[in-house]
PDB file of N, CA and C in Angstrom:
ATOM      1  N   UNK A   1     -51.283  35.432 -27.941  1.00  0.00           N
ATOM      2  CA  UNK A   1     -49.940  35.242 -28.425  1.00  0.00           C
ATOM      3  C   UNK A   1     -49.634  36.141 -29.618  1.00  0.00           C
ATOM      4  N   UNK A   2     -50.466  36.441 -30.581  1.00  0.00           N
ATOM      5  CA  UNK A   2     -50.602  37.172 -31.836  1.00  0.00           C
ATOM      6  C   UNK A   2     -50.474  38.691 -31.093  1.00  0.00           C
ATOM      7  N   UNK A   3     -51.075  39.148 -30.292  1.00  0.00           N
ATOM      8  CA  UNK A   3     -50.775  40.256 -29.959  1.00  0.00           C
ATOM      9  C   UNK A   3     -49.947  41.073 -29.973  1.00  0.00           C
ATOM     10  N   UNK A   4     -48.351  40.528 -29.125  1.00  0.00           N
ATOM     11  CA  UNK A   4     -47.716  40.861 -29.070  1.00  0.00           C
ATOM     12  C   UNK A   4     -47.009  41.611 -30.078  1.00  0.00           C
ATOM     13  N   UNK A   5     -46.632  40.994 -31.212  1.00  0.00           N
ATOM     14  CA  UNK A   5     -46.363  41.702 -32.543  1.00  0.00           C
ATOM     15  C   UNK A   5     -47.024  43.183 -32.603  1.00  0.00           C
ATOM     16  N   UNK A   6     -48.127  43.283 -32.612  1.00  0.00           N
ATOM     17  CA  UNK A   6     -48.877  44.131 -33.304  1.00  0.00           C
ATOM     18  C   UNK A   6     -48.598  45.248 -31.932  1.00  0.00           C
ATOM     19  N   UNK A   7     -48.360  44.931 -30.763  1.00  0.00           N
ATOM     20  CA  UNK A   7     -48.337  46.012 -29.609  1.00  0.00           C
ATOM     21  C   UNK A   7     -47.387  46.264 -30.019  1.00  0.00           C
ATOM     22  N   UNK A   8     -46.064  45.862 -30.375  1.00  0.00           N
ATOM     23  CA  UNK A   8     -44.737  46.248 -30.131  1.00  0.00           C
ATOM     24  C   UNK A   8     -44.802  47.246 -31.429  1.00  0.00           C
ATOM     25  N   UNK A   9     -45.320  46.690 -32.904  1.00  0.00           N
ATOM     26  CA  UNK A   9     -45.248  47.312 -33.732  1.00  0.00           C
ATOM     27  C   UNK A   9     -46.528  48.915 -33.802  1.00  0.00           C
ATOM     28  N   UNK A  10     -47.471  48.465 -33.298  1.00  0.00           N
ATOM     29  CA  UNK A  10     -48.115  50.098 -33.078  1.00  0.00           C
ATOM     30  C   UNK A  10     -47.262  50.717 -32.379  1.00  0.00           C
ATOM     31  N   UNK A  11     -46.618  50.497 -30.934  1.00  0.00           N
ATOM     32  CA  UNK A  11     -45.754  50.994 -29.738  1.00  0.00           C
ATOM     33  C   UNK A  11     -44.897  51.916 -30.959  1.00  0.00           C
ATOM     34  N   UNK A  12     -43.601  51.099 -31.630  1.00  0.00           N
ATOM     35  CA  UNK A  12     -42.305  51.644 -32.553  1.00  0.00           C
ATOM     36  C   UNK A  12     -43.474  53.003 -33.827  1.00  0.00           C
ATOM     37  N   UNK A  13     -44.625  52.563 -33.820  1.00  0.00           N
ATOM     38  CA  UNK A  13     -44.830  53.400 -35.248  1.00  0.00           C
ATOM     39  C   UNK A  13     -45.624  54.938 -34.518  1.00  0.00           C
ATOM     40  N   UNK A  14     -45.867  54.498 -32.996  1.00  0.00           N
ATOM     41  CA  UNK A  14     -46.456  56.008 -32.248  1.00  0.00           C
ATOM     42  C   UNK A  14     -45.335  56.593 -31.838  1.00  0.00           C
ATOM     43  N   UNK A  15     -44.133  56.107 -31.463  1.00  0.00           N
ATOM     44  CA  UNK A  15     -42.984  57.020 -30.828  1.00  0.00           C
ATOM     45  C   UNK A  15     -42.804  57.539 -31.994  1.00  0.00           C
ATOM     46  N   UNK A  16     -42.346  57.122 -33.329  1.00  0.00           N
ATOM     47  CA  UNK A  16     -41.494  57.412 -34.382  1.00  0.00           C
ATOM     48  C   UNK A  16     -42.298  58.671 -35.125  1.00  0.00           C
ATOM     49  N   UNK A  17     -43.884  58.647 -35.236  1.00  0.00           N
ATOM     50  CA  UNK A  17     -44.983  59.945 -35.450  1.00  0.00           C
ATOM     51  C   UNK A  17     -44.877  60.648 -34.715  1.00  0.00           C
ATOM     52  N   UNK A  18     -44.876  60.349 -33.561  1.00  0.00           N
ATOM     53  CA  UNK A  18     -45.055  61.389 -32.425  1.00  0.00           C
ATOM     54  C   UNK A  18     -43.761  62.560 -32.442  1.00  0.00           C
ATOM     55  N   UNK A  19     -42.492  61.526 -32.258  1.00  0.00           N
ATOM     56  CA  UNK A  19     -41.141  62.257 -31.818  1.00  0.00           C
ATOM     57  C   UNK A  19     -40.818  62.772 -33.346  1.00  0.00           C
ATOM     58  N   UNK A  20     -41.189  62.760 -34.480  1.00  0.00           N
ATOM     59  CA  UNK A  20     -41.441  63.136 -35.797  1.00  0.00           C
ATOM     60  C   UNK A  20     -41.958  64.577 -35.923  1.00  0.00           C
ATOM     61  N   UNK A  21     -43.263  64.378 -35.452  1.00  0.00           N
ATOM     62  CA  UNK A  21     -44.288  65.332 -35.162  1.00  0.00           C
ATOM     63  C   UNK A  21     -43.743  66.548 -34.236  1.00  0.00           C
ATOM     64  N   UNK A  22     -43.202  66.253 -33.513  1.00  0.00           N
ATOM     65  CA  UNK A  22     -42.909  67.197 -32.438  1.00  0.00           C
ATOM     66  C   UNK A  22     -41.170  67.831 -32.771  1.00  0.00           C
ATOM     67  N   UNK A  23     -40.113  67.015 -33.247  1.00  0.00           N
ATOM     68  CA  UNK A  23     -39.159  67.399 -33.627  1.00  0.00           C
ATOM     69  C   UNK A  23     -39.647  68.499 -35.552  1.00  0.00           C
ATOM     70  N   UNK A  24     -40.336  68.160 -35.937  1.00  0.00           N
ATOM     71  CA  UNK A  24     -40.871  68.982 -36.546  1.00  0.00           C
ATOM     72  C   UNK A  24     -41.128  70.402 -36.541  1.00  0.00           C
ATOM     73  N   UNK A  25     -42.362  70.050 -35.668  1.00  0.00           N
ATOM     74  CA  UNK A  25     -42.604  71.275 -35.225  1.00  0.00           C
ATOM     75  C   UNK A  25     -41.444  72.801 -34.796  1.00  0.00           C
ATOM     76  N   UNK A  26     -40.662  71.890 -34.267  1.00  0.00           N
ATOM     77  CA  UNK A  26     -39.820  73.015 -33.049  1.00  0.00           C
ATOM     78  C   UNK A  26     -38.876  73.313 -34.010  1.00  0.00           C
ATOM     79  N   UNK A  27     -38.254  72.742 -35.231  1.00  0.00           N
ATOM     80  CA  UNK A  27     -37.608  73.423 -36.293  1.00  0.00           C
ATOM     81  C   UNK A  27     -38.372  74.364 -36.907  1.00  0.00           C
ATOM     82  N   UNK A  28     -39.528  74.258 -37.783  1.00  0.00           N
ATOM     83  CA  UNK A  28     -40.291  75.000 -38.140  1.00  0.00           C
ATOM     84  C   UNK A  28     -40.575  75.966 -37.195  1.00  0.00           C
ATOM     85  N   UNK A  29     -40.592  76.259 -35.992  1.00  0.00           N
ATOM     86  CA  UNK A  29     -41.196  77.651 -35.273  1.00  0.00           C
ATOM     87  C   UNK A  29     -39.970  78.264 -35.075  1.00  0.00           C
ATOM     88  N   UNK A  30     -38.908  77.328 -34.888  1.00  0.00           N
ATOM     89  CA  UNK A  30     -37.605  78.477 -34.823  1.00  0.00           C
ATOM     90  C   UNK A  30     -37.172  78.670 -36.381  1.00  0.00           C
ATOM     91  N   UNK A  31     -37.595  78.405 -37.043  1.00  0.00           N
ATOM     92  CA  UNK A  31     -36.845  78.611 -38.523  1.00  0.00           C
ATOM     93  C   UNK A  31     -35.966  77.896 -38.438  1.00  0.00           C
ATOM     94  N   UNK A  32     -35.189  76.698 -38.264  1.00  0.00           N
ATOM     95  CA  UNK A  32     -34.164  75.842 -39.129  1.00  0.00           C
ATOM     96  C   UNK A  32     -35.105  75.195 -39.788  1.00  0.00           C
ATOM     97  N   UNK A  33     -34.134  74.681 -40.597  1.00  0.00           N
ATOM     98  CA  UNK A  33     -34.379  73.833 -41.894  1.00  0.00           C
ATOM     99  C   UNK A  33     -34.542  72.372 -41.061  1.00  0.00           C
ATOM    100  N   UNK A  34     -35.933  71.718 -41.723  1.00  0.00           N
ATOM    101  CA  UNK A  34     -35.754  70.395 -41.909  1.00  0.00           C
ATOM    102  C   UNK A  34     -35.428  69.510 -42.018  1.00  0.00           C
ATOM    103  N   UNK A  35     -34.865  69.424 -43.635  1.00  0.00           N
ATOM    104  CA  UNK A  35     -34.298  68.890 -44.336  1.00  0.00           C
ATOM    105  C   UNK A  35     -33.494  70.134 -45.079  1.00  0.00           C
ATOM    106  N   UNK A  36     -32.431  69.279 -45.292  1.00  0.00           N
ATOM    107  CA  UNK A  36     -30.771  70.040 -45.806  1.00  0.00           C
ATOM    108  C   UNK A  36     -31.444  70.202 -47.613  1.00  0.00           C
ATOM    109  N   UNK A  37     -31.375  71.799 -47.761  1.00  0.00           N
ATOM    110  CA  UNK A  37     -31.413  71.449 -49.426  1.00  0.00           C
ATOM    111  C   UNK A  37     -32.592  71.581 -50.341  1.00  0.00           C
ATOM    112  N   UNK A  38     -33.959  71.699 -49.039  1.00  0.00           N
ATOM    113  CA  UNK A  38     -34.742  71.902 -49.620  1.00  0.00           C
ATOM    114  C   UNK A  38     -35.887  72.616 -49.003  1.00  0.00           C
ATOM    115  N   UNK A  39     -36.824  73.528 -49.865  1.00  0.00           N
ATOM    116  CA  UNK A  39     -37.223  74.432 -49.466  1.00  0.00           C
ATOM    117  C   UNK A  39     -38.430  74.128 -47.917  1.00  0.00           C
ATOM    118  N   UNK A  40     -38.188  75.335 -46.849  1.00  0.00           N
ATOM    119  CA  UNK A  40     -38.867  74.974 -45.633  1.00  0.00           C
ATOM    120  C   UNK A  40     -40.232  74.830 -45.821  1.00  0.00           C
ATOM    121  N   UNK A  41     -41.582  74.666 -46.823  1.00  0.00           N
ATOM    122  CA  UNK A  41     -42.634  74.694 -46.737  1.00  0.00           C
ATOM    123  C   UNK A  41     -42.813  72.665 -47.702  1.00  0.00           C
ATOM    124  N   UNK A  42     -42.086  72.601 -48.176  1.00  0.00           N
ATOM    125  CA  UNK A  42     -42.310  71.530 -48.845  1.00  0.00           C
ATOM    126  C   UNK A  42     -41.267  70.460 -47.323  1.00  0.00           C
ATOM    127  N   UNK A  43     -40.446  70.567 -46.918  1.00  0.00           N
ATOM    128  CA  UNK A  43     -39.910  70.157 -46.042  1.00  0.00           C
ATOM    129  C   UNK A  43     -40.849  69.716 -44.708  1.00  0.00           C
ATOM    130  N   UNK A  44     -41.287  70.824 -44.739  1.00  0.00           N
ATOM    131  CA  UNK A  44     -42.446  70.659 -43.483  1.00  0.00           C
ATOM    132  C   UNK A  44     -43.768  69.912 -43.656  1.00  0.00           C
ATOM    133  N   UNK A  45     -43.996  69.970 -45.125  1.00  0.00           N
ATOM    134  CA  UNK A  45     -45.605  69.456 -44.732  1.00  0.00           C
ATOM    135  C   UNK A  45     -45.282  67.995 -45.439  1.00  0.00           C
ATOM    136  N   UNK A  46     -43.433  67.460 -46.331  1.00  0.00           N
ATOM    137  CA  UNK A  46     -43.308  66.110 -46.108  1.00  0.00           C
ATOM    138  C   UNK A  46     -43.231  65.454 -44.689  1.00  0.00           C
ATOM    139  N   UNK A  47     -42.647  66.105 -44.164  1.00  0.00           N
ATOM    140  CA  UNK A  47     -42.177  65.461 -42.357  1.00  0.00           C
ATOM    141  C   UNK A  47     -43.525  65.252 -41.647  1.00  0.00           C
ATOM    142  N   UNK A  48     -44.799  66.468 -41.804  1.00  0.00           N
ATOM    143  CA  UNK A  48     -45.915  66.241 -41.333  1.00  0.00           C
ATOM    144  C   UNK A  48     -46.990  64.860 -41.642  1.00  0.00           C
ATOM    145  N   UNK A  49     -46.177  64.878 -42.939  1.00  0.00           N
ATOM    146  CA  UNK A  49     -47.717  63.829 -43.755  1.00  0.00           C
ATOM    147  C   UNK A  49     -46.561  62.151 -43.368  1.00  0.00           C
ATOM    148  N   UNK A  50     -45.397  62.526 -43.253  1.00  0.00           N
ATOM    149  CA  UNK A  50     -45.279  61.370 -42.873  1.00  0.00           C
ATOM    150  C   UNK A  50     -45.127  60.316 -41.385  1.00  0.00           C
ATOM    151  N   UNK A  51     -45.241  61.813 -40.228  1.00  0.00           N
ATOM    152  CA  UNK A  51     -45.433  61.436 -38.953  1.00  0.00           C
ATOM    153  C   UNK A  51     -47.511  61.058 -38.863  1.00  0.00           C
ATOM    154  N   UNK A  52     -47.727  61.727 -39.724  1.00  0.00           N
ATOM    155  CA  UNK A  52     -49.293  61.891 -39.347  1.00  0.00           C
ATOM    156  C   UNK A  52     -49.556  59.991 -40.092  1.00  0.00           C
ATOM    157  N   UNK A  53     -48.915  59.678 -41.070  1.00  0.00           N
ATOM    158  CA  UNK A  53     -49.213  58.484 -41.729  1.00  0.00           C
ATOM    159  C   UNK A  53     -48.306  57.500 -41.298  1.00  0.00           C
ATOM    160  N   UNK A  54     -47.577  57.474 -40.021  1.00  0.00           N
ATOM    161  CA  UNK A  54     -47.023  56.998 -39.105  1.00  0.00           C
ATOM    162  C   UNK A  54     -48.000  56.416 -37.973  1.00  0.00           C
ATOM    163  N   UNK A  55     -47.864  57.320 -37.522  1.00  0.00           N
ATOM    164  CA  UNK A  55     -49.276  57.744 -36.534  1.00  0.00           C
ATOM    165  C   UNK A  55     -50.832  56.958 -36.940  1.00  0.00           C
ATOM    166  N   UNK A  56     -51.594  57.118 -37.858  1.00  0.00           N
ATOM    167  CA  UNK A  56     -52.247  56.267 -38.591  1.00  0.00           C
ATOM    168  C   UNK A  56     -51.726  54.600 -38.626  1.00  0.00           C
ATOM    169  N   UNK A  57     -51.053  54.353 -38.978  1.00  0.00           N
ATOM    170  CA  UNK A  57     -50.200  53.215 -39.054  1.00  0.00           C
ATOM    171  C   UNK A  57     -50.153  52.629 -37.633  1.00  0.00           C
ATOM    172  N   UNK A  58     -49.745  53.213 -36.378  1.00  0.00           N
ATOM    173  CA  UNK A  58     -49.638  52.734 -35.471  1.00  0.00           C
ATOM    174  C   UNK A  58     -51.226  52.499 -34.951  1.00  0.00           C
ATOM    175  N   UNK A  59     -52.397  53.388 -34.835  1.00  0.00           N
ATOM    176  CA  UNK A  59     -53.301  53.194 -35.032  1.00  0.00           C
ATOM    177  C   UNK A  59     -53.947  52.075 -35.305  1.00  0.00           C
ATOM    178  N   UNK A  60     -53.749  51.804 -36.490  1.00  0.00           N
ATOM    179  CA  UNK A  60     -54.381  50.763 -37.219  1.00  0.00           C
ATOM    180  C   UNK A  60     -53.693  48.703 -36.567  1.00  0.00           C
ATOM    181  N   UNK A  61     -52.284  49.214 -36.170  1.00  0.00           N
ATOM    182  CA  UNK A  61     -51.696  48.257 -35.311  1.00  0.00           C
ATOM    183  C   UNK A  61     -52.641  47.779 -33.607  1.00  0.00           C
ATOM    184  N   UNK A  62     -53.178  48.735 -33.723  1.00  0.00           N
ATOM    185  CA  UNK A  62     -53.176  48.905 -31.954  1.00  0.00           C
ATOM    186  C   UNK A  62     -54.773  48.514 -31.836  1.00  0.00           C
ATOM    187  N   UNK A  63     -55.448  48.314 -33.258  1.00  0.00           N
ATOM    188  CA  UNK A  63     -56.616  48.635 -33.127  1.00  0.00           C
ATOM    189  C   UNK A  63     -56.727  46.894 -33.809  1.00  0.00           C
ATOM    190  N   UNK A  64     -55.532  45.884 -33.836  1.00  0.00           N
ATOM    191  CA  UNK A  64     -55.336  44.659 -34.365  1.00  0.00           C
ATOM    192  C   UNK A  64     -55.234  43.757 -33.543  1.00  0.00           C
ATOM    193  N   UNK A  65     -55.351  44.457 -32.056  1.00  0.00           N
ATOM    194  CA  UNK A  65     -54.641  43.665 -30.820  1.00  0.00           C
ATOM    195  C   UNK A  65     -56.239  42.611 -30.186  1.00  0.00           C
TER     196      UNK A  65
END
């Protein structure tokens, strides 16, 4: 019964790293901006550390089940 929670919540925290991770990426290789305003190397490796500590997060959900 406890499970459930923790599937649904790893499930929401791997799409949100993942589609993070990957919408990332594809700005950075074409050159747009990130984020509006601020410079593309600090932009990129916030978006990275926070899909990657997303990702971790869901992890740690999935590994509760």
């Amino acid at each position: 019964m406890e499970s459930g929670p923790a599937i649904f919540a790893g499930a929401v925290f791997a799409l949100f790293g993942g589609a993070l991770l990957v919408w990332t990426a594809v700005r950075a290789r074409q050159r747009q901006p990130v984020a509006h305003g601020v410079r593309q190397g600090v932009s990129v490796t916030f978006a990275t550390a926070v899909a990657v500590a997303s990702l971790a997060v869901a992890g740690w959900c999935l590994t509760r089940v």
